[in-house]
PDB file of N, CA and C in Angstrom:
ATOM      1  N   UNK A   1     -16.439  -1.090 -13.235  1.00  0.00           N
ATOM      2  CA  UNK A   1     -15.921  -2.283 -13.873  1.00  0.00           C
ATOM      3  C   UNK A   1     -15.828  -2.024 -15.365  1.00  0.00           C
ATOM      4  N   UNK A   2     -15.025  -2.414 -15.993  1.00  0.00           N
ATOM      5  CA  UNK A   2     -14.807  -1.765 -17.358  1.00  0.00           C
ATOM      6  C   UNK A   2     -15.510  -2.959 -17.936  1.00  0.00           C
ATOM      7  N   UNK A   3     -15.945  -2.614 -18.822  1.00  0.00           N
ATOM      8  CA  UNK A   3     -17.468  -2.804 -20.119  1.00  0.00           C
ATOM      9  C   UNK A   3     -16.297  -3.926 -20.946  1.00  0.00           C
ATOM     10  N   UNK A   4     -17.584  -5.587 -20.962  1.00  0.00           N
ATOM     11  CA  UNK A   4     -16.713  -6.371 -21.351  1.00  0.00           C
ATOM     12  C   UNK A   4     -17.004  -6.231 -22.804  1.00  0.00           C
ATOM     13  N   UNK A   5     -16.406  -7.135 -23.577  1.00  0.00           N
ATOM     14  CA  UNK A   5     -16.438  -7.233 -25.043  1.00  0.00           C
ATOM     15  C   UNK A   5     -16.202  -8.362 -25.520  1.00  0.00           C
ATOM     16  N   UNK A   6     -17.641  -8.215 -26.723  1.00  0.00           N
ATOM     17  CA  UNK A   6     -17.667  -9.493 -27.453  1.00  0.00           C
ATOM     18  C   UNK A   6     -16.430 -10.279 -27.890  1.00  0.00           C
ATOM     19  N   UNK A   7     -16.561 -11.468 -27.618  1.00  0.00           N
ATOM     20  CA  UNK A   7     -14.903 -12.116 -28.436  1.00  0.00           C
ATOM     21  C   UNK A   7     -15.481 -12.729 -29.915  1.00  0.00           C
ATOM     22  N   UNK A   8     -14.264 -12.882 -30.300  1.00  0.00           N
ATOM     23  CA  UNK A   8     -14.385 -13.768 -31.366  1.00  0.00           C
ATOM     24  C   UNK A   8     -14.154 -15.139 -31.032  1.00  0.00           C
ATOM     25  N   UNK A   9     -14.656 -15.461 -31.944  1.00  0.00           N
ATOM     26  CA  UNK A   9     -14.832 -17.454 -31.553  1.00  0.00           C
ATOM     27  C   UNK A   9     -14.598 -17.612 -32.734  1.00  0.00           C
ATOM     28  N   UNK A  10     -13.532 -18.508 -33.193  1.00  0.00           N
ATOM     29  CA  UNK A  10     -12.650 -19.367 -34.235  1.00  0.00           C
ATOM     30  C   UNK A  10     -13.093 -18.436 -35.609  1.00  0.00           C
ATOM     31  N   UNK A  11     -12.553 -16.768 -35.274  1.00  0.00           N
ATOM     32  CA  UNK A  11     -12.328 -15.994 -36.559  1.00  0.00           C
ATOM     33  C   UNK A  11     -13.877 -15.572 -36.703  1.00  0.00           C
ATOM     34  N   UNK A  12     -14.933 -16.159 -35.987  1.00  0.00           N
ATOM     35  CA  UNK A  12     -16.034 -14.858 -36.727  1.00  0.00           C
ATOM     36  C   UNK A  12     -16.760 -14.533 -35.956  1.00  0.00           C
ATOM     37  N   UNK A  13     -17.620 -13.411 -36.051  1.00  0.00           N
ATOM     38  CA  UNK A  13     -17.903 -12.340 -34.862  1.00  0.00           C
ATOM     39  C   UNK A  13     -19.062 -12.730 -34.416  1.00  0.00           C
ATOM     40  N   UNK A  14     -19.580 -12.240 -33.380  1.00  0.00           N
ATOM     41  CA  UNK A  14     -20.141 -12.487 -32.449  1.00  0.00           C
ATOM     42  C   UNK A  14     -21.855 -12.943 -33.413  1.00  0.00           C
ATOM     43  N   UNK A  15     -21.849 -12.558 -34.288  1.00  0.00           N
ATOM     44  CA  UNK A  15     -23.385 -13.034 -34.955  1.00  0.00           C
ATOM     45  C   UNK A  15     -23.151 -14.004 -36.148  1.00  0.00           C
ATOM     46  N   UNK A  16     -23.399 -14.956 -35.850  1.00  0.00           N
ATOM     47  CA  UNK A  16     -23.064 -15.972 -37.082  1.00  0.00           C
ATOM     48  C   UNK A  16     -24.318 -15.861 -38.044  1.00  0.00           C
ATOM     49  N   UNK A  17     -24.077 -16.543 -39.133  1.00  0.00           N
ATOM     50  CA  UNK A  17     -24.800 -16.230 -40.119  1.00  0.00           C
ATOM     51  C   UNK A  17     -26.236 -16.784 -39.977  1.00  0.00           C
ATOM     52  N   UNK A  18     -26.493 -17.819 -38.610  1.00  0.00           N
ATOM     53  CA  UNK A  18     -27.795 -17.757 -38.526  1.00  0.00           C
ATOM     54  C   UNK A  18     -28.608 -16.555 -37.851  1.00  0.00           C
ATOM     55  N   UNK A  19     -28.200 -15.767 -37.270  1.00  0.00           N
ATOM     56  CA  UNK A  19     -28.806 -14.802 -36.434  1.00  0.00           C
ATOM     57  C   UNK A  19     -28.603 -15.089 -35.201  1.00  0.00           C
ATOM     58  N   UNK A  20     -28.037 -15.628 -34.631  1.00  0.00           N
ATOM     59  CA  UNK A  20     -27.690 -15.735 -33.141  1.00  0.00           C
ATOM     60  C   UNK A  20     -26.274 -15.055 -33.137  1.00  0.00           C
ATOM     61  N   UNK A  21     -26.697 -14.475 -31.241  1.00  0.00           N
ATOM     62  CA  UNK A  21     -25.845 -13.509 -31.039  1.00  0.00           C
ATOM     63  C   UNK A  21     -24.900 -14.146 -30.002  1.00  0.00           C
ATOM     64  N   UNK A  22     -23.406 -14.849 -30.250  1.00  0.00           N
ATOM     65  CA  UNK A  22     -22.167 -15.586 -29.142  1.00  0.00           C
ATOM     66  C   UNK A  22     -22.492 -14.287 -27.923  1.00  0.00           C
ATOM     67  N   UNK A  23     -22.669 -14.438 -26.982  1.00  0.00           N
ATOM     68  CA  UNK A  23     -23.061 -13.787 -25.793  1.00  0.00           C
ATOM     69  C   UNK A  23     -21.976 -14.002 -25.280  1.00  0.00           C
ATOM     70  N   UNK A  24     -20.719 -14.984 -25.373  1.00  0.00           N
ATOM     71  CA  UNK A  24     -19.855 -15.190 -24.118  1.00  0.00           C
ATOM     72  C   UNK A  24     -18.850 -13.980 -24.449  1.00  0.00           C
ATOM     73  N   UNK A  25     -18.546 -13.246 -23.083  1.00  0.00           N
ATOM     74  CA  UNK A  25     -18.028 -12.104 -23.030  1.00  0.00           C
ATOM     75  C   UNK A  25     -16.562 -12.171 -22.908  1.00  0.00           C
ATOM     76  N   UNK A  26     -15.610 -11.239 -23.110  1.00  0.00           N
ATOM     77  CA  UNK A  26     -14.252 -11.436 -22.611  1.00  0.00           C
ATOM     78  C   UNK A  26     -13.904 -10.514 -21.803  1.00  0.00           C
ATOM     79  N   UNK A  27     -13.340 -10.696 -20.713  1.00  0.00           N
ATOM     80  CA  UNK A  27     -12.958  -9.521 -19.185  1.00  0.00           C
ATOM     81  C   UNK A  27     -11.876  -9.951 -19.745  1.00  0.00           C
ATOM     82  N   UNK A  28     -11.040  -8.914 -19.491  1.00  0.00           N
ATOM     83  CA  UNK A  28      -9.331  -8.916 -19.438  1.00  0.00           C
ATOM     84  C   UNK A  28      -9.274  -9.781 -17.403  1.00  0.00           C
ATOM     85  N   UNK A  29      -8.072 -10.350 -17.785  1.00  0.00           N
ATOM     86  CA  UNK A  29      -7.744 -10.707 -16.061  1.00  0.00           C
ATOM     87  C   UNK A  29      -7.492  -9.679 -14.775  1.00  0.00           C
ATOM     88  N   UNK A  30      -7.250  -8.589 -15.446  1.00  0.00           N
ATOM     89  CA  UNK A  30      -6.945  -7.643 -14.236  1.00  0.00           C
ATOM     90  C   UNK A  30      -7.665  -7.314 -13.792  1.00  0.00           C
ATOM     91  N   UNK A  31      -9.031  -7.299 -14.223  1.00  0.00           N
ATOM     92  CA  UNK A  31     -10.353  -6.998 -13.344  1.00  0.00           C
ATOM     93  C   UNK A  31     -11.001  -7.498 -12.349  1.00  0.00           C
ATOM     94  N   UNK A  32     -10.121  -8.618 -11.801  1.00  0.00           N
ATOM     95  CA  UNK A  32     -10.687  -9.292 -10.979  1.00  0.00           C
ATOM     96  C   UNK A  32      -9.833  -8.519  -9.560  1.00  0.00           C
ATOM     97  N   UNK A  33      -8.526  -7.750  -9.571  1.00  0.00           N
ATOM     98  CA  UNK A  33      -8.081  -6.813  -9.393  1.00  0.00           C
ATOM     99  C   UNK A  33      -9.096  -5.503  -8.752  1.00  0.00           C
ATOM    100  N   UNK A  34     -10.008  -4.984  -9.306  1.00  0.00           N
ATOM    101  CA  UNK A  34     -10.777  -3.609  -9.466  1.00  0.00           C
ATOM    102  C   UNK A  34     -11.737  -3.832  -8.094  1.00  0.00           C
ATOM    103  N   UNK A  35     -11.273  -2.607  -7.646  1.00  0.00           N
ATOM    104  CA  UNK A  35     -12.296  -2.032  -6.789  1.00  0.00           C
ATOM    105  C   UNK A  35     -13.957  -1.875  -6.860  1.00  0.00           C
ATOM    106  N   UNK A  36     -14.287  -1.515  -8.601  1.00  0.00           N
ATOM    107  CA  UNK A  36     -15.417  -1.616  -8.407  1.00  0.00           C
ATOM    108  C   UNK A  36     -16.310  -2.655  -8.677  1.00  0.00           C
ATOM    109  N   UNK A  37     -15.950  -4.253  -8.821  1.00  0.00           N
ATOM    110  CA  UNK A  37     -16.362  -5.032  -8.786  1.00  0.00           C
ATOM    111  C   UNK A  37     -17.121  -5.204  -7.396  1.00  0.00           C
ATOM    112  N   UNK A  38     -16.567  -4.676  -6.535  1.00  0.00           N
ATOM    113  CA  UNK A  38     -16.844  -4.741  -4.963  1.00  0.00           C
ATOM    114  C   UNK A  38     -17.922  -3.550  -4.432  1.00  0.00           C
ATOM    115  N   UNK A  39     -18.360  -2.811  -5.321  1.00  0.00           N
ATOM    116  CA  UNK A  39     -19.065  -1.380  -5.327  1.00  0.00           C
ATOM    117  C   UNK A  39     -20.464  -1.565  -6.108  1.00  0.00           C
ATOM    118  N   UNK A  40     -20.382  -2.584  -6.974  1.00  0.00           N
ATOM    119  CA  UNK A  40     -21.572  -2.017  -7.657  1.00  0.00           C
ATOM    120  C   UNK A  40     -21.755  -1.407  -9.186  1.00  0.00           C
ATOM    121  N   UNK A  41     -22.137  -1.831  -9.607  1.00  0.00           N
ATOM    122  CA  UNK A  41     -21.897  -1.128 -11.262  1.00  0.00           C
ATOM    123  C   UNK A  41     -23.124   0.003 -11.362  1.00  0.00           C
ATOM    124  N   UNK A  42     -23.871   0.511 -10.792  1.00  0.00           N
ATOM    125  CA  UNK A  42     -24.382   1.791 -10.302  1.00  0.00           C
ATOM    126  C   UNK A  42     -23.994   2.539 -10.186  1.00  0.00           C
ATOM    127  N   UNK A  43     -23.108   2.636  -9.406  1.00  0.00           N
ATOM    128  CA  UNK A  43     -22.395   3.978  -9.073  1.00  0.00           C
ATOM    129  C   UNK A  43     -21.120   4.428 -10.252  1.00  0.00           C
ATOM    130  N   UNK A  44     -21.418   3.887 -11.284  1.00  0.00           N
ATOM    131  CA  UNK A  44     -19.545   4.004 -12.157  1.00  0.00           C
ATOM    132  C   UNK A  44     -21.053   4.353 -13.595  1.00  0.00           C
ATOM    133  N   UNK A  45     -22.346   3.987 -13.390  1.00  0.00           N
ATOM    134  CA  UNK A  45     -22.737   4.295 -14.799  1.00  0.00           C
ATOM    135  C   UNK A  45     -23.895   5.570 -14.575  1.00  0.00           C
ATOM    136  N   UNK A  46     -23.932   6.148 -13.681  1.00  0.00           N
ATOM    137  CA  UNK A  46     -25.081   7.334 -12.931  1.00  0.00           C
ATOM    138  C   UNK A  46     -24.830   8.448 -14.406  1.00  0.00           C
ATOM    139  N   UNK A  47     -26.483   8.823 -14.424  1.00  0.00           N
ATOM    140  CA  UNK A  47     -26.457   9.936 -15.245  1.00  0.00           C
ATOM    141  C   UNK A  47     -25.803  11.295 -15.475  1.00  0.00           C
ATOM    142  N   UNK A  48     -26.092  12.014 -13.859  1.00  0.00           N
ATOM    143  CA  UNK A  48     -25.220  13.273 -13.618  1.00  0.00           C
ATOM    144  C   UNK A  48     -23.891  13.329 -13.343  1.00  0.00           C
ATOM    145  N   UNK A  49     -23.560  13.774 -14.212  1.00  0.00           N
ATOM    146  CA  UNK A  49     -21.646  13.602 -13.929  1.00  0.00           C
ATOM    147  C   UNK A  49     -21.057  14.042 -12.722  1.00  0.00           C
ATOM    148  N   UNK A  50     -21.554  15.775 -11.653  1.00  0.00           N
ATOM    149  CA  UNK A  50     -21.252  15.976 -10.803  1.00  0.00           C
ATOM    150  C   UNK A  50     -22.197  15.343  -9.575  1.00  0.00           C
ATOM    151  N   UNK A  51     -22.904  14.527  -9.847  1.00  0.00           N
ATOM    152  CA  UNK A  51     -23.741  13.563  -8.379  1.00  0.00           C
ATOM    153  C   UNK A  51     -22.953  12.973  -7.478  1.00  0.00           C
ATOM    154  N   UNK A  52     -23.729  12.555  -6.557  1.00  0.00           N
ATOM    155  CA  UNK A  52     -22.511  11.837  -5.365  1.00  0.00           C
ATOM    156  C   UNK A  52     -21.981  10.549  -5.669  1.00  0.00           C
ATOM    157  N   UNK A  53     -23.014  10.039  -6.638  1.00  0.00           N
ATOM    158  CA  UNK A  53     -22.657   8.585  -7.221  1.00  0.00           C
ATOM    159  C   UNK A  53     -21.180   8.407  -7.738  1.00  0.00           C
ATOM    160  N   UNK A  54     -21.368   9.700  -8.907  1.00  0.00           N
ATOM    161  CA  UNK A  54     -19.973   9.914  -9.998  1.00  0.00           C
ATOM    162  C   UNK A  54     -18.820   9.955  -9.075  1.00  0.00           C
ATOM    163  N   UNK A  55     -18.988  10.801  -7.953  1.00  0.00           N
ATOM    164  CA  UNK A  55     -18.164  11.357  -7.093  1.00  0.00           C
ATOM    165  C   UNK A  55     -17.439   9.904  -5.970  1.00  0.00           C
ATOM    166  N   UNK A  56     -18.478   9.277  -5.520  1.00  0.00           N
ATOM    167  CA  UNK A  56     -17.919   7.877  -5.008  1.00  0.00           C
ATOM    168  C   UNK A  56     -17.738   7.367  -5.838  1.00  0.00           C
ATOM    169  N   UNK A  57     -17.574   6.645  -7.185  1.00  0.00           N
ATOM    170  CA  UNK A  57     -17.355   6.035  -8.316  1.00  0.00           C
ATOM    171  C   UNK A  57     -15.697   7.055  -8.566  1.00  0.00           C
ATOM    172  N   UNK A  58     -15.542   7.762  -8.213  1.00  0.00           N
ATOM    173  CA  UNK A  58     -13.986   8.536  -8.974  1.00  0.00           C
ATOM    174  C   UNK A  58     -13.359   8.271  -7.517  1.00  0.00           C
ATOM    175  N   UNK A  59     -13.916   8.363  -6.543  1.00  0.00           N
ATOM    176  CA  UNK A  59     -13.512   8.269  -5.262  1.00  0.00           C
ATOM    177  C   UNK A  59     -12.518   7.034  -5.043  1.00  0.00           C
ATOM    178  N   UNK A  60     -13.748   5.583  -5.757  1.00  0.00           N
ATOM    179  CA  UNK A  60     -12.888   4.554  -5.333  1.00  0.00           C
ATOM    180  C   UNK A  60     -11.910   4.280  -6.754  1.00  0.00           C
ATOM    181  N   UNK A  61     -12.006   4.683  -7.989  1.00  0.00           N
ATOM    182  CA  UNK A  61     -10.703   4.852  -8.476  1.00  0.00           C
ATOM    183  C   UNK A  61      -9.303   5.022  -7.609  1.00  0.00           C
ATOM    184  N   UNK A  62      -9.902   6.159  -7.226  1.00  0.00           N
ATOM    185  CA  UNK A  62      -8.410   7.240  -6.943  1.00  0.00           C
ATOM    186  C   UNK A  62      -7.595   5.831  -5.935  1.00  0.00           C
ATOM    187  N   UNK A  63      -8.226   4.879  -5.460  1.00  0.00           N
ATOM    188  CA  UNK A  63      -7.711   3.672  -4.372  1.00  0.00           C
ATOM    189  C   UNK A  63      -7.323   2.712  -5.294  1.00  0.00           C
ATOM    190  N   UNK A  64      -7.867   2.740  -6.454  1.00  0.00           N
ATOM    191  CA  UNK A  64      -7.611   1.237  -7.221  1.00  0.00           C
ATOM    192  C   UNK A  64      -6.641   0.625  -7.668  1.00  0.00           C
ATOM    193  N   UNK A  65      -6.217  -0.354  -7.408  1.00  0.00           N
ATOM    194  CA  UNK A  65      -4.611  -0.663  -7.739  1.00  0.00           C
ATOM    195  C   UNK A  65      -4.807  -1.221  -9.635  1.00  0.00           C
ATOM    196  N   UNK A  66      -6.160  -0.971 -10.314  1.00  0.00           N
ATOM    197  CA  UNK A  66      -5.752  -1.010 -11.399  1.00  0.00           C
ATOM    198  C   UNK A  66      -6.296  -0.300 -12.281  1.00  0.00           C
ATOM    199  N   UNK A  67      -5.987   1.212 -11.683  1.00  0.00           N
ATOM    200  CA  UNK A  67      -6.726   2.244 -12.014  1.00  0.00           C
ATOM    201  C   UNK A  67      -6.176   2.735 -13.884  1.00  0.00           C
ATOM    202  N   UNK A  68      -4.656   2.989 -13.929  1.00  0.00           N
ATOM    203  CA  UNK A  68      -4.175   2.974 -14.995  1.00  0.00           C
ATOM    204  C   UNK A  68      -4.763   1.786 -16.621  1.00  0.00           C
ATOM    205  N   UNK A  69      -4.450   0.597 -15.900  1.00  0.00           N
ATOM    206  CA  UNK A  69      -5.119  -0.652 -16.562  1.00  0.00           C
ATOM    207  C   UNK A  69      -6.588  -0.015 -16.875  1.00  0.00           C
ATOM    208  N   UNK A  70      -7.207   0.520 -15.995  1.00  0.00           N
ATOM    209  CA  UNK A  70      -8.555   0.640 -16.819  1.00  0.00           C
ATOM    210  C   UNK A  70      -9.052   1.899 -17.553  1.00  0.00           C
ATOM    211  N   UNK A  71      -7.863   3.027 -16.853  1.00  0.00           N
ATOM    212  CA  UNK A  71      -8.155   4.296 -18.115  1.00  0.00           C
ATOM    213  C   UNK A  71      -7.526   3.750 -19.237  1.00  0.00           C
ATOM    214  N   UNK A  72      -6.147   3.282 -19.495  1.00  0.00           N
ATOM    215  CA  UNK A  72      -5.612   2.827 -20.734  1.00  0.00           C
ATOM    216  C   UNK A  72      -7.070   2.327 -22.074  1.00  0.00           C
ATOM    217  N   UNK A  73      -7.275   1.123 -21.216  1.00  0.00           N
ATOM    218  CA  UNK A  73      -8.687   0.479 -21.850  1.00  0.00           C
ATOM    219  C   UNK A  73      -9.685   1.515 -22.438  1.00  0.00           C
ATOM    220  N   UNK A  74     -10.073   2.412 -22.002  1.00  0.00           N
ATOM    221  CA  UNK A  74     -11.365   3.485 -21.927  1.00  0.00           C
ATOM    222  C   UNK A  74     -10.895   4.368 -22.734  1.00  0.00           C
ATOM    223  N   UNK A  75      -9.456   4.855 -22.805  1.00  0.00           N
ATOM    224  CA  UNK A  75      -9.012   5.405 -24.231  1.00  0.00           C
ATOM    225  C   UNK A  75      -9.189   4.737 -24.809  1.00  0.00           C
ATOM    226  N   UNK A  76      -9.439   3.361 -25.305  1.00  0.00           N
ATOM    227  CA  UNK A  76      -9.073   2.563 -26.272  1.00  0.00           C
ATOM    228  C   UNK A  76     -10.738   2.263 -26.825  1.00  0.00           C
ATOM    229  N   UNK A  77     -11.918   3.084 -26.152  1.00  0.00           N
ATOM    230  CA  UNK A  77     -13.116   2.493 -26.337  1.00  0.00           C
ATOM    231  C   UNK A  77     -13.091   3.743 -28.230  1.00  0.00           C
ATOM    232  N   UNK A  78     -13.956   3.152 -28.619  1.00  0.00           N
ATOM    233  CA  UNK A  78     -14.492   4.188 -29.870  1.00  0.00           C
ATOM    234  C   UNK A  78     -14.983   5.647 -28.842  1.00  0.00           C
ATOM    235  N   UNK A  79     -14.285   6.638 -29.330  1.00  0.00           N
ATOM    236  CA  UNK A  79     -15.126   7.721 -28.901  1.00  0.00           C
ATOM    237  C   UNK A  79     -16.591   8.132 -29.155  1.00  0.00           C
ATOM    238  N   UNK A  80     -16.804   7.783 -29.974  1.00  0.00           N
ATOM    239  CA  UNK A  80     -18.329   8.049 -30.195  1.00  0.00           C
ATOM    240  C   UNK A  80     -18.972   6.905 -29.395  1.00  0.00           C
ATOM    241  N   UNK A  81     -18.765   5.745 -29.333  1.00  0.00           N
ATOM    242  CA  UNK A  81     -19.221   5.287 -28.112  1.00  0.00           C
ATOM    243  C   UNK A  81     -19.488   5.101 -26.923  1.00  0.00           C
ATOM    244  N   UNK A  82     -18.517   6.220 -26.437  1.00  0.00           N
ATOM    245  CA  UNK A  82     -18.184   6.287 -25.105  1.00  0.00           C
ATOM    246  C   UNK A  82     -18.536   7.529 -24.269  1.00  0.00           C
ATOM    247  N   UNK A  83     -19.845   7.479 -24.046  1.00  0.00           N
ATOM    248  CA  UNK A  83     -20.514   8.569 -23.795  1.00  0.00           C
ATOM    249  C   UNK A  83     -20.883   8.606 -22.110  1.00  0.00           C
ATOM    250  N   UNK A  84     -20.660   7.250 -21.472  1.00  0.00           N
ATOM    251  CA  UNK A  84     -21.258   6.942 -20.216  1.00  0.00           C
ATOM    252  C   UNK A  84     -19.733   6.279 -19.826  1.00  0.00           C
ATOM    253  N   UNK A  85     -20.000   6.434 -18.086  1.00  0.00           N
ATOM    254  CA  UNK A  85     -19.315   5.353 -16.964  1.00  0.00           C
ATOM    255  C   UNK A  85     -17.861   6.681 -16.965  1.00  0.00           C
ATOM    256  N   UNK A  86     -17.674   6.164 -15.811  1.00  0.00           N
ATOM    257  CA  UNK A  86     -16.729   6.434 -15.185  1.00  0.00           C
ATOM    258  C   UNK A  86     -15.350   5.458 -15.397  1.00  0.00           C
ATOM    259  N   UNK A  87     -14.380   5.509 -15.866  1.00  0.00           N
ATOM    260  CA  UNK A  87     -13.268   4.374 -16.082  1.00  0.00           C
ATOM    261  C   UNK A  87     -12.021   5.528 -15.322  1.00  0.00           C
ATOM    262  N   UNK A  88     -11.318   4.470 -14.613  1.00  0.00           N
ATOM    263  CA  UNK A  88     -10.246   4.812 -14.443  1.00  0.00           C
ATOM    264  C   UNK A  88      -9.867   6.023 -13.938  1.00  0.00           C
ATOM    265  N   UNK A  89     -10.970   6.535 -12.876  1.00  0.00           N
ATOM    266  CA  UNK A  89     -11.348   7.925 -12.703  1.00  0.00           C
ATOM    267  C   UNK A  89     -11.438   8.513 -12.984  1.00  0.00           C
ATOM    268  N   UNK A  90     -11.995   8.430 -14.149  1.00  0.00           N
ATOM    269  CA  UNK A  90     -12.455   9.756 -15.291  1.00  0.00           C
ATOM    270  C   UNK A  90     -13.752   9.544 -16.282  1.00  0.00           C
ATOM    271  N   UNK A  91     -14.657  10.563 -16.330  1.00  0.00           N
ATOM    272  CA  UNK A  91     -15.814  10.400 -17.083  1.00  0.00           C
ATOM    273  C   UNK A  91     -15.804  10.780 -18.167  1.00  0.00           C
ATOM    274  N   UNK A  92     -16.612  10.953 -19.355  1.00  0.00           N
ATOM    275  CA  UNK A  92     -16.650  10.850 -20.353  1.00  0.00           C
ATOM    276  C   UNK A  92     -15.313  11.953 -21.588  1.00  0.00           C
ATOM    277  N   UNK A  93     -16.440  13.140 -20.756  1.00  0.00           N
ATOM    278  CA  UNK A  93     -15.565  14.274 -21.260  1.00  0.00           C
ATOM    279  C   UNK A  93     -14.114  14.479 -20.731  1.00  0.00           C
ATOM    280  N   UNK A  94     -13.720  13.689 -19.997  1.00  0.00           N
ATOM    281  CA  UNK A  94     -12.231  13.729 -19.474  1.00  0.00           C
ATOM    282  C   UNK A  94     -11.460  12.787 -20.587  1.00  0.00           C
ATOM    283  N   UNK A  95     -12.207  11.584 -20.410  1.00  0.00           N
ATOM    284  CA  UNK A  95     -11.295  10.885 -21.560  1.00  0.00           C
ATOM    285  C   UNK A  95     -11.571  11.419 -22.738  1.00  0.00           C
ATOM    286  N   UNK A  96     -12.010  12.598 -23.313  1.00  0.00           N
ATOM    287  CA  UNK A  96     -12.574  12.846 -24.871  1.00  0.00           C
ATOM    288  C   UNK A  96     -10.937  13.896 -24.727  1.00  0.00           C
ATOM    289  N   UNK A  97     -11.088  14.379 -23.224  1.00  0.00           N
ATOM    290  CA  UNK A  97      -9.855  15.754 -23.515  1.00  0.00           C
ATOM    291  C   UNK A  97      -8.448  14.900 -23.828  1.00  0.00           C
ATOM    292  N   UNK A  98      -8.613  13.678 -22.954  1.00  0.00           N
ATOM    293  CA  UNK A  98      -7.223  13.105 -22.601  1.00  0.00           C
ATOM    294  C   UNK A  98      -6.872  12.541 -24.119  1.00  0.00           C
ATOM    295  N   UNK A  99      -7.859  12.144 -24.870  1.00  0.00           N
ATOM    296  CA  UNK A  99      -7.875  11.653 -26.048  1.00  0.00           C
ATOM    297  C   UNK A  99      -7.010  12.976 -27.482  1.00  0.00           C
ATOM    298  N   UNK A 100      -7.781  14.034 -27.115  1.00  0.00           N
ATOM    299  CA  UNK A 100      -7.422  14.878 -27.731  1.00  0.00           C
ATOM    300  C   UNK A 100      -6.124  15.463 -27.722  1.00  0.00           C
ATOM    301  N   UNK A 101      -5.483  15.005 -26.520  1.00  0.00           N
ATOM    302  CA  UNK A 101      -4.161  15.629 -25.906  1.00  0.00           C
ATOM    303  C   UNK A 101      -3.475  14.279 -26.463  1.00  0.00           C
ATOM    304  N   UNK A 102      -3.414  13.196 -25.905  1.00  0.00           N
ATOM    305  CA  UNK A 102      -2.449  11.997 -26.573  1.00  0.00           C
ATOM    306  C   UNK A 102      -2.560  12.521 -28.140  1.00  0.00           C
ATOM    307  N   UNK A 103      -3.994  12.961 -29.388  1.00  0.00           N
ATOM    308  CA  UNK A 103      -3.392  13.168 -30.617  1.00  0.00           C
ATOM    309  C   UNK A 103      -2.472  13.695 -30.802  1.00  0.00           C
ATOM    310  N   UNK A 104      -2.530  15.259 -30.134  1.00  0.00           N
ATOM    311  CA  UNK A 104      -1.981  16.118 -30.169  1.00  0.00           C
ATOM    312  C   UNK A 104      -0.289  15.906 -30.172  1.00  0.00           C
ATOM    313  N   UNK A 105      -0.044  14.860 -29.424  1.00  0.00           N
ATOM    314  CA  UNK A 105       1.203  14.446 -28.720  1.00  0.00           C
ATOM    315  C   UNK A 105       2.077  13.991 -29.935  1.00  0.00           C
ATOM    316  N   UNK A 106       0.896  12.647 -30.501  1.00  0.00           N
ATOM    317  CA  UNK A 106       1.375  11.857 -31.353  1.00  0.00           C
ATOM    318  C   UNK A 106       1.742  12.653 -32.672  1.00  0.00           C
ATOM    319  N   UNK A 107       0.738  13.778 -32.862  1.00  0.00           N
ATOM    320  CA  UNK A 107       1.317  14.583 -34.005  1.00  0.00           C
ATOM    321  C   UNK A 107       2.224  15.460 -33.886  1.00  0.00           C
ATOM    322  N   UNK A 108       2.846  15.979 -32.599  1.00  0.00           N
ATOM    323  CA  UNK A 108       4.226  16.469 -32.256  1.00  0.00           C
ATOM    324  C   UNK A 108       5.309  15.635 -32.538  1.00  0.00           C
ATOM    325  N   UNK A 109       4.917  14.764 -32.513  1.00  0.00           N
ATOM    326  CA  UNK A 109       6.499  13.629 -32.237  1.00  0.00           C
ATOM    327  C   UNK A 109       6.635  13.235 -33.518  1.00  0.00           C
TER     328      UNK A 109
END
């Protein structure tokens, strides 16, 4: 399930100036769409990348009818943040290559 994110609420961020933290999250709508809502969020955040977990977690990608929708997203995370989970059938170091290849692209063109 792709990793929700803080919203903004009427222009300011999630910690207002008293110290409280707006907790209400924002899912995009297509996730209600995703396969692994139906799986478990275990198996998409497992430590070992080649385990059976990772492996059923890329498994039910490869079925997901909004598999694109959620690699798009997972490029779009900060790379340095994005060190864990499986998105869009691909783990960390896949989206770091895929990342490196779209630069690459953008600085061809």
């Amino acid at each position: 399930m792709p990793a929700p994110r803080h919203r903004r609420i009427h222009g300011h961020s999630p910690w207002d100036n008293s110290g409280r933290v707006d907790l209400r999250l924002e899912v995009p709508d297509w996730t209600k769409d995703a396969l692994c809502a139906e799986i478990g969020v275990e198996v998409f955040f497992s430590n070992n990348a080649g385990d059976h977990a990772t492996r059923q977690a890329k498994q039910a990608c490869a079925r997901c009818p909004v598999r694109i929708r959620c690699l798009e997203m997972a490029l779009d995370f900060d790379e340095w943040n994005d060190q864990y989970g499986v998105f869009g059938g691909t783990g960390p170091k896949e989206r770091r290559a895929l990342r490196r290849e779209r630069a690459q692209q953008e600085v061809a063109a």
